[in-house]
C-alpha atoms as a PDB file:
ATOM      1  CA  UNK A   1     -52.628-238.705  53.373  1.00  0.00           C
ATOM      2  CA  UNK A   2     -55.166-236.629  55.649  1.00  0.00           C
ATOM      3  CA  UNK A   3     -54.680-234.840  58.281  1.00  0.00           C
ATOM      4  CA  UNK A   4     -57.317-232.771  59.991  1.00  0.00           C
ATOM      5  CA  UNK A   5     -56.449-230.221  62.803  1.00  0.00           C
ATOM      6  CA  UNK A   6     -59.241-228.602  65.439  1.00  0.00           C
ATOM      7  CA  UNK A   7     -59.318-227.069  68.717  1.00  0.00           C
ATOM      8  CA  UNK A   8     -58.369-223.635  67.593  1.00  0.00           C
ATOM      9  CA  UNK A   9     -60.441-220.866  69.141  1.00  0.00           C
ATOM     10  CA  UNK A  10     -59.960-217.332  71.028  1.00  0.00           C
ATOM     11  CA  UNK A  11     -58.843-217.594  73.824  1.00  0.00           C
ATOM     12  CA  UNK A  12     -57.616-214.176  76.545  1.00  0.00           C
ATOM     13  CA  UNK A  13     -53.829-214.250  77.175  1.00  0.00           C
ATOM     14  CA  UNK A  14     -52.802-216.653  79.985  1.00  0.00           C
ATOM     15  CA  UNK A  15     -55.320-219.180  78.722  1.00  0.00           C
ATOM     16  CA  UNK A  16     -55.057-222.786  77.462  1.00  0.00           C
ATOM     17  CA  UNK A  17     -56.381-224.336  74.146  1.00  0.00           C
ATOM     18  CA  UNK A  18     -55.487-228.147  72.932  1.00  0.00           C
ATOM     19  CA  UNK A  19     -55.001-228.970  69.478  1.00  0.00           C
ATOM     20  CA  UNK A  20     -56.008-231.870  67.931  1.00  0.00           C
ATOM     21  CA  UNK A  21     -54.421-233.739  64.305  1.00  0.00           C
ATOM     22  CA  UNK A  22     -56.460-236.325  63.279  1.00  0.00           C
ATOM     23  CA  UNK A  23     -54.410-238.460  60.660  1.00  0.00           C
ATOM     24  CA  UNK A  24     -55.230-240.765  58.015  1.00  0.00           C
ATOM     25  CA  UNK A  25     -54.175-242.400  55.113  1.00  0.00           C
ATOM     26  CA  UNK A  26     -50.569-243.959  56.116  1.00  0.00           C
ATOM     27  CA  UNK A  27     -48.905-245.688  58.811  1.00  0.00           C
ATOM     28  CA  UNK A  28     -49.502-243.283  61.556  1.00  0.00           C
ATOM     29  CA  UNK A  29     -46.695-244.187  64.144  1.00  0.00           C
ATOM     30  CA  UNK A  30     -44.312-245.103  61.648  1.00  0.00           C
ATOM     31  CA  UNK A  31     -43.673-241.425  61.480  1.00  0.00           C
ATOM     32  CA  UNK A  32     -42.406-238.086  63.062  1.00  0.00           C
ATOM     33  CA  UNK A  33     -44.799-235.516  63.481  1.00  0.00           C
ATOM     34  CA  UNK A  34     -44.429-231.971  63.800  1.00  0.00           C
ATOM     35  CA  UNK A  35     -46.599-228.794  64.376  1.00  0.00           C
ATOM     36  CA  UNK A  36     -45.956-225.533  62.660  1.00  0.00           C
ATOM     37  CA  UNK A  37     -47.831-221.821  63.031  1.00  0.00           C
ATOM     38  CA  UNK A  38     -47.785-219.385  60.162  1.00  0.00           C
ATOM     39  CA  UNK A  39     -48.647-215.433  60.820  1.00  0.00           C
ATOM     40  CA  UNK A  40     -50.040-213.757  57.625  1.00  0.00           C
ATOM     41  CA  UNK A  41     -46.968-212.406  55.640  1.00  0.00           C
ATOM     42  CA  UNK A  42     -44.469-214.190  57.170  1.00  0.00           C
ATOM     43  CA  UNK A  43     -43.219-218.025  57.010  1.00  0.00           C
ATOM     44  CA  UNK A  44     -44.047-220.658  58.870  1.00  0.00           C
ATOM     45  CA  UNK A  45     -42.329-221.799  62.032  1.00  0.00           C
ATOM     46  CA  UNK A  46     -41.401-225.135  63.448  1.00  0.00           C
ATOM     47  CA  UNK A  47     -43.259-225.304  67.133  1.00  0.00           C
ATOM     48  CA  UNK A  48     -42.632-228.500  67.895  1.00  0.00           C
ATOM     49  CA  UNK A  49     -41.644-232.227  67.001  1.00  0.00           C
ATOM     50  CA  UNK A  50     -42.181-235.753  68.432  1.00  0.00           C
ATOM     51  CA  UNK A  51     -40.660-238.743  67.192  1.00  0.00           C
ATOM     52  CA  UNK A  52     -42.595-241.918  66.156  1.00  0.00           C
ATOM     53  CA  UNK A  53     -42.772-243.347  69.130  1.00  0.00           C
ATOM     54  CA  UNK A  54     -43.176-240.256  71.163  1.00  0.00           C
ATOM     55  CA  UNK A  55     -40.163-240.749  73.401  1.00  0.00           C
ATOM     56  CA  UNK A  56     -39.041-237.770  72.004  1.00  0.00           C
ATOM     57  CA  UNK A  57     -40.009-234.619  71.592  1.00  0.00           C
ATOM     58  CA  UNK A  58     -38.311-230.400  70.752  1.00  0.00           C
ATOM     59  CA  UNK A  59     -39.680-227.316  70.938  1.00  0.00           C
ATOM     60  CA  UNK A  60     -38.863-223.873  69.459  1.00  0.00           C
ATOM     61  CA  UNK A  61     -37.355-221.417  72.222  1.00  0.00           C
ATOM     62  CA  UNK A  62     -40.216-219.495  72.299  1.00  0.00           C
ATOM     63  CA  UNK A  63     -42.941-221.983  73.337  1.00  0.00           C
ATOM     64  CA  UNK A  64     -40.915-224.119  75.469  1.00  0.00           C
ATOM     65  CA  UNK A  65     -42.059-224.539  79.270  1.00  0.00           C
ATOM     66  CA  UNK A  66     -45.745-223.505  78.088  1.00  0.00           C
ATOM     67  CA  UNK A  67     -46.511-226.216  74.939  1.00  0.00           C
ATOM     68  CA  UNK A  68     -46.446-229.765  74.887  1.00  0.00           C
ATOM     69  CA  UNK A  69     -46.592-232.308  72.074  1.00  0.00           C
ATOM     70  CA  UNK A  70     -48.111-235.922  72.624  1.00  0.00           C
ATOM     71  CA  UNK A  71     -49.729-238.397  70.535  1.00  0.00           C
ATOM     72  CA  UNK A  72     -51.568-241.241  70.799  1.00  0.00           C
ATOM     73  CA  UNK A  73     -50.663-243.652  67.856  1.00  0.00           C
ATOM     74  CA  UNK A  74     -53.308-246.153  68.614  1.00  0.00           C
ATOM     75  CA  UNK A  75     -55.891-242.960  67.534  1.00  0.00           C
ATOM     76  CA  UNK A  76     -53.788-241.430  64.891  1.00  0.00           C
ATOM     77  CA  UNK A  77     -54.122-238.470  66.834  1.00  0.00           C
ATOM     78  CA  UNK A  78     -51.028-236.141  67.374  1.00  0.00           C
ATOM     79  CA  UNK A  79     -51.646-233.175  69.955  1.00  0.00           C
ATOM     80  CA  UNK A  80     -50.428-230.018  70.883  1.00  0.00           C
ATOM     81  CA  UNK A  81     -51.522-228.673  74.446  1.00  0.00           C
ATOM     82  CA  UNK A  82     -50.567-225.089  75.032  1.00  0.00           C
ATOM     83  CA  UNK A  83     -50.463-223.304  78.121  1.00  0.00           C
ATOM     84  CA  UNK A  84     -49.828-219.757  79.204  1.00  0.00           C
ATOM     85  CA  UNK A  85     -50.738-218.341  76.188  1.00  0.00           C
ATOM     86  CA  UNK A  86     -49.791-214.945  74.904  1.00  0.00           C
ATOM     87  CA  UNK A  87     -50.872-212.803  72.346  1.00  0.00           C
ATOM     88  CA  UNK A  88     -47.724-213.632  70.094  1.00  0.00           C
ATOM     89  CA  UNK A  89     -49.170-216.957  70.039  1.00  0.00           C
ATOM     90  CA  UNK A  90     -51.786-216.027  67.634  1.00  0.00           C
ATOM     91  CA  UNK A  91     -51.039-218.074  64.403  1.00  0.00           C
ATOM     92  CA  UNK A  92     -52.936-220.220  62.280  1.00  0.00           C
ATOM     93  CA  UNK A  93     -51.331-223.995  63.598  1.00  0.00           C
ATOM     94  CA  UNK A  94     -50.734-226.606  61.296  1.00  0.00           C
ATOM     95  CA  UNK A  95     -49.994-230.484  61.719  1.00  0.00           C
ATOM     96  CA  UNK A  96     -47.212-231.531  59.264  1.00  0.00           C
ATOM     97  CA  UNK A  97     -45.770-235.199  58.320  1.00  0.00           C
ATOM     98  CA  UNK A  98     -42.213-234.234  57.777  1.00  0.00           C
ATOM     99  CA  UNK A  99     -41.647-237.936  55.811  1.00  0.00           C
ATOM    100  CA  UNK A 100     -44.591-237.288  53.619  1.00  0.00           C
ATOM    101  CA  UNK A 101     -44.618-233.413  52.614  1.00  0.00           C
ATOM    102  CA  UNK A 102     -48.025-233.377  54.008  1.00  0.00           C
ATOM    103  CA  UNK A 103     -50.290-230.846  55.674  1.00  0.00           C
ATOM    104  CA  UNK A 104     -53.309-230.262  57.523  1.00  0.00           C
ATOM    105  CA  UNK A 105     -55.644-227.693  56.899  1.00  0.00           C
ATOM    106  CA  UNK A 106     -54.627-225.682  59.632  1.00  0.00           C
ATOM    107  CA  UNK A 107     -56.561-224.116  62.858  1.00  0.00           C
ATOM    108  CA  UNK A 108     -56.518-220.574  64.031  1.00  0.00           C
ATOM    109  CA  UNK A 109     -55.849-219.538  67.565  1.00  0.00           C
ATOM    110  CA  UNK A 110     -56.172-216.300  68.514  1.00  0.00           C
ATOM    111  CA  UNK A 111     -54.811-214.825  71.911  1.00  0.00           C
ATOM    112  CA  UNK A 112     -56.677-211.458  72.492  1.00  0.00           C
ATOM    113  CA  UNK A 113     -58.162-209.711  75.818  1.00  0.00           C
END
């Protein structure tokens, strides 16, 4: 299993970024994917989920309205756009294959004027 994340970058507050997950390595759209976001020193949160198929997709309270998950299964490619952003936003953001225990490497975005 590989998964590769990119499109991290500093961005000022009210800005967009997208987020990329390339994956590799297993059956791509047999599986839910997830994105998570870890600040140094504390644990990592759950920012958002799609299903397999992508016909369904959640979103932790304090993203919803401003992220969105998508993925294109014939690429391998799971996505996270994210709109609106704030400076709370700044995390390092990781893909993660729920099924398979598996992460990315991670990307950091950083939300700063």
């Amino acid at each position: 299993v590989h998964l590769v994340e990119s499109g991290g970058g500093l961005v000022q507050p009210g800005g967009s970024l997208r987020l990329s997950c390339a994956a590799s390595g297993f059956t791509f759209s047999s599986y839910v994917m997830n994105w998570y976001r870890q600040v140094p020193g504390k644990e990592r949160e759950l920012v958002a989920f799609i299903s397999s198929g992508g016909g369904s997709t959640n979103y932790a309270d304090s993203v919803k309205g401003r992220f969105t998950i998508s993925r294109d299964n014939a690429k391998n490619t799971v996505y996270l756009q994210m709109n609106n952003l704030k400076p709370d936003d700044t995390a390092v953001y990781y893909c993660y294959v729920p099924g398979l225990a598996s992460w990315g490497q991670g990307t950091q975005v950083t939300v700063s004027s």
